[in-house]
C-alpha atoms as a PDB file:
ATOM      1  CA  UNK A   1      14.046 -10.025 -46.298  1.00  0.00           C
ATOM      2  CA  UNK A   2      12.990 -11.965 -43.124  1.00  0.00           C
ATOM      3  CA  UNK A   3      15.320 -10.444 -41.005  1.00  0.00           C
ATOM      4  CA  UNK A   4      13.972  -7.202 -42.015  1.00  0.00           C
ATOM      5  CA  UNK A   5      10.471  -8.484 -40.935  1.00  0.00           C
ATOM      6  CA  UNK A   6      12.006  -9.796 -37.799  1.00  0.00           C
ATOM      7  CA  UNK A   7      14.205  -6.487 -36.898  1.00  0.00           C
ATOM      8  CA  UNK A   8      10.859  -4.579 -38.008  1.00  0.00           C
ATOM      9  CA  UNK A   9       8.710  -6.724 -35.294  1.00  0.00           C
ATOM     10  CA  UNK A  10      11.057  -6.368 -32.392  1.00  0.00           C
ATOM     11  CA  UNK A  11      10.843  -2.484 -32.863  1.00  0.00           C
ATOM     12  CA  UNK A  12       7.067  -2.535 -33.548  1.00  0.00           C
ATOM     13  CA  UNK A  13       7.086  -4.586 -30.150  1.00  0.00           C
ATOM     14  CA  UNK A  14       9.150  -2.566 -27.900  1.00  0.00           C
ATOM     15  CA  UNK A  15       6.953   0.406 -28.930  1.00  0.00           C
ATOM     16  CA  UNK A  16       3.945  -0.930 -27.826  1.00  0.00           C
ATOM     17  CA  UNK A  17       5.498  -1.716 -24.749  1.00  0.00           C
ATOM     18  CA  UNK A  18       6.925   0.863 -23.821  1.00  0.00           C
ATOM     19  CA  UNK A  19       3.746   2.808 -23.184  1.00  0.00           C
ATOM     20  CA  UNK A  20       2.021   0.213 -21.464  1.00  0.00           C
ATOM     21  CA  UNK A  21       1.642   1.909 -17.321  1.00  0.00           C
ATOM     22  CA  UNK A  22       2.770  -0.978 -15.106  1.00  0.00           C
ATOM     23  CA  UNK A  23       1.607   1.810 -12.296  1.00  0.00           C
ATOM     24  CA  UNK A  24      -1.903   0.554 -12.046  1.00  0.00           C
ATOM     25  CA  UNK A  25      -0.949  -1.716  -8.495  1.00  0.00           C
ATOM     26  CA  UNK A  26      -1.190  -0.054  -4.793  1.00  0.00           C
ATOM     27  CA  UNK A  27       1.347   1.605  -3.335  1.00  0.00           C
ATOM     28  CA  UNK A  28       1.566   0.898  -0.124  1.00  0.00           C
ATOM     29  CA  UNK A  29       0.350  -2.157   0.967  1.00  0.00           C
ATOM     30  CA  UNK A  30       1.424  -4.770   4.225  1.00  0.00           C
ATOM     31  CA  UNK A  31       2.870  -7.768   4.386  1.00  0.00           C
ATOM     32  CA  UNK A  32       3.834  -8.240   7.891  1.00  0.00           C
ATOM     33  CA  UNK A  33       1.820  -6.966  10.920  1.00  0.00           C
ATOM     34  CA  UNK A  34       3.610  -5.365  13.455  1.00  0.00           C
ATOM     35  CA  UNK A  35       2.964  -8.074  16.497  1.00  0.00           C
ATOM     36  CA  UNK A  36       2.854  -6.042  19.916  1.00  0.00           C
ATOM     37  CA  UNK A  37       0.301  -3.863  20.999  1.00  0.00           C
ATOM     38  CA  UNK A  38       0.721   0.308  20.609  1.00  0.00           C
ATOM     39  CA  UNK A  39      -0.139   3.260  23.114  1.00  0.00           C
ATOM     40  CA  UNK A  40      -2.693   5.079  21.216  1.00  0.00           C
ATOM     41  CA  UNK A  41      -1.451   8.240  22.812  1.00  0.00           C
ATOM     42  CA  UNK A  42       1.880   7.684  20.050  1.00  0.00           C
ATOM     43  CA  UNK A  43      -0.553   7.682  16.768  1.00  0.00           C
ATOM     44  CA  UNK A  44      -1.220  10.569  14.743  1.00  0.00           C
ATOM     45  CA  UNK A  45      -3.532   9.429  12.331  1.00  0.00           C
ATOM     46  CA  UNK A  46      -3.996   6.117  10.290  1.00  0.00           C
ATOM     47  CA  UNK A  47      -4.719   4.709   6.282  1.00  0.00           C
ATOM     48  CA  UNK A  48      -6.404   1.439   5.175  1.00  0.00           C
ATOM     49  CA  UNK A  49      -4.695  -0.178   2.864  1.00  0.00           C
ATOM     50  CA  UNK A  50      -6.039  -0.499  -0.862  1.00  0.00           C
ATOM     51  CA  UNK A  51      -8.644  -2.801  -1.244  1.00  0.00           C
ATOM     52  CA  UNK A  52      -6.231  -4.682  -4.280  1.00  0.00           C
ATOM     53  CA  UNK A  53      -3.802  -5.164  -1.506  1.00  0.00           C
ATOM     54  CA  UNK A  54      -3.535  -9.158  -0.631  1.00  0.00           C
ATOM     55  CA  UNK A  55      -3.991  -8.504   2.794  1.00  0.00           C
ATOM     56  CA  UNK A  56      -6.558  -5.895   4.263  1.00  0.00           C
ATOM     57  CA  UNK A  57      -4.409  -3.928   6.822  1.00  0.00           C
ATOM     58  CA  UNK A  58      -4.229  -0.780   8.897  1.00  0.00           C
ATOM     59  CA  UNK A  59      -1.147   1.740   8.216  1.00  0.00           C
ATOM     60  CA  UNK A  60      -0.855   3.592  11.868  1.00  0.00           C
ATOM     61  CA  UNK A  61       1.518   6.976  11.463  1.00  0.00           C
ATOM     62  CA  UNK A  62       3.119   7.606  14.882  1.00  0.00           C
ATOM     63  CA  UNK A  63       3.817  11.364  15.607  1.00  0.00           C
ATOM     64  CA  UNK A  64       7.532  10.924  15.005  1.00  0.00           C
ATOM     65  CA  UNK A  65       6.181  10.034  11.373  1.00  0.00           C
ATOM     66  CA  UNK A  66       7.063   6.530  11.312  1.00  0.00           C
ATOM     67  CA  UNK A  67       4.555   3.835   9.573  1.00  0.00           C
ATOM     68  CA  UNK A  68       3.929   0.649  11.388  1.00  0.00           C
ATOM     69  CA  UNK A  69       1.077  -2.024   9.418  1.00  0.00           C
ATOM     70  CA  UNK A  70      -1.216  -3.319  12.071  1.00  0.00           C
ATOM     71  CA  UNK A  71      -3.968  -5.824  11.423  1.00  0.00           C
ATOM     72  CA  UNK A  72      -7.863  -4.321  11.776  1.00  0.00           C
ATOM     73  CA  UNK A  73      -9.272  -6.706  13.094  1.00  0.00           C
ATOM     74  CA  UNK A  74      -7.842  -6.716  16.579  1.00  0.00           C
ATOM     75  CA  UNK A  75      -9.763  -5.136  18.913  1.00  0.00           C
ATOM     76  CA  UNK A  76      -6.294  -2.292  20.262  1.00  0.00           C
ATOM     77  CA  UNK A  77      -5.974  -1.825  16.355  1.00  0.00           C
ATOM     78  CA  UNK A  78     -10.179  -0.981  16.374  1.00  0.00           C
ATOM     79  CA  UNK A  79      -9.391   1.491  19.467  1.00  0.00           C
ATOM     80  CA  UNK A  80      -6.533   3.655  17.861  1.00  0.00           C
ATOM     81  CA  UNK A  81      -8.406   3.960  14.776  1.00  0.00           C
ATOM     82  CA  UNK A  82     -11.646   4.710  17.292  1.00  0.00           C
ATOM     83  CA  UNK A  83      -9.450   7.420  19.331  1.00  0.00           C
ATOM     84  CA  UNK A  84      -7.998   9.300  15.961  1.00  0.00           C
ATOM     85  CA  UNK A  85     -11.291   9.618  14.470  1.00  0.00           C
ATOM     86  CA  UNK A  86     -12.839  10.980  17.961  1.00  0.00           C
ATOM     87  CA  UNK A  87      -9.917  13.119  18.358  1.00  0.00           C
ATOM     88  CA  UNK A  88     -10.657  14.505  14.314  1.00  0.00           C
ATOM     89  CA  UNK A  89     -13.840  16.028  15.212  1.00  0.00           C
END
């Protein structure tokens, strides 16, 4: 009879886990800056990175596409972001 009880909890269990959404984190967040400075004539546009993210952190899209994490605070990192928003208007 236990192992009844015990089979029936494990199945109970994996139910209710299974429909728990482990997709609640960011999804694109940095963890390494990219260390040398960037012509802003190469970027294309830029994201922050979610606020939940451990580090706050600039995602610069060149125009071949590729994603390099940059840190905001810099001032070249302030000027790229600066430029693409000019250059949106």
């Amino acid at each position: 009879m236990k192992t009844a009880h015990i089979l029936l909890l494990c199945i109970l269990g994996a139910a209710l886990l299974s429909t728990v959404d482990c997709g609640n984190g960011p999804d694109n967040c940095c963890f390494v800056f990219y260390p040398r400075r960037i012509n802003k004539n190469l970027i294309r546009s830029y994201n922050l990175t979610d606020h939940r993210c451990a580090k706050a952190a600039v995602i610069l899209v060149t125009k071949n596409s590729r994603q390099i994490c940059a840190d905001p605070s810099l001032s070249w990192v302030e000027n790229i972001m600066k430029t693409v928003d000019e250059s949106n208007f």
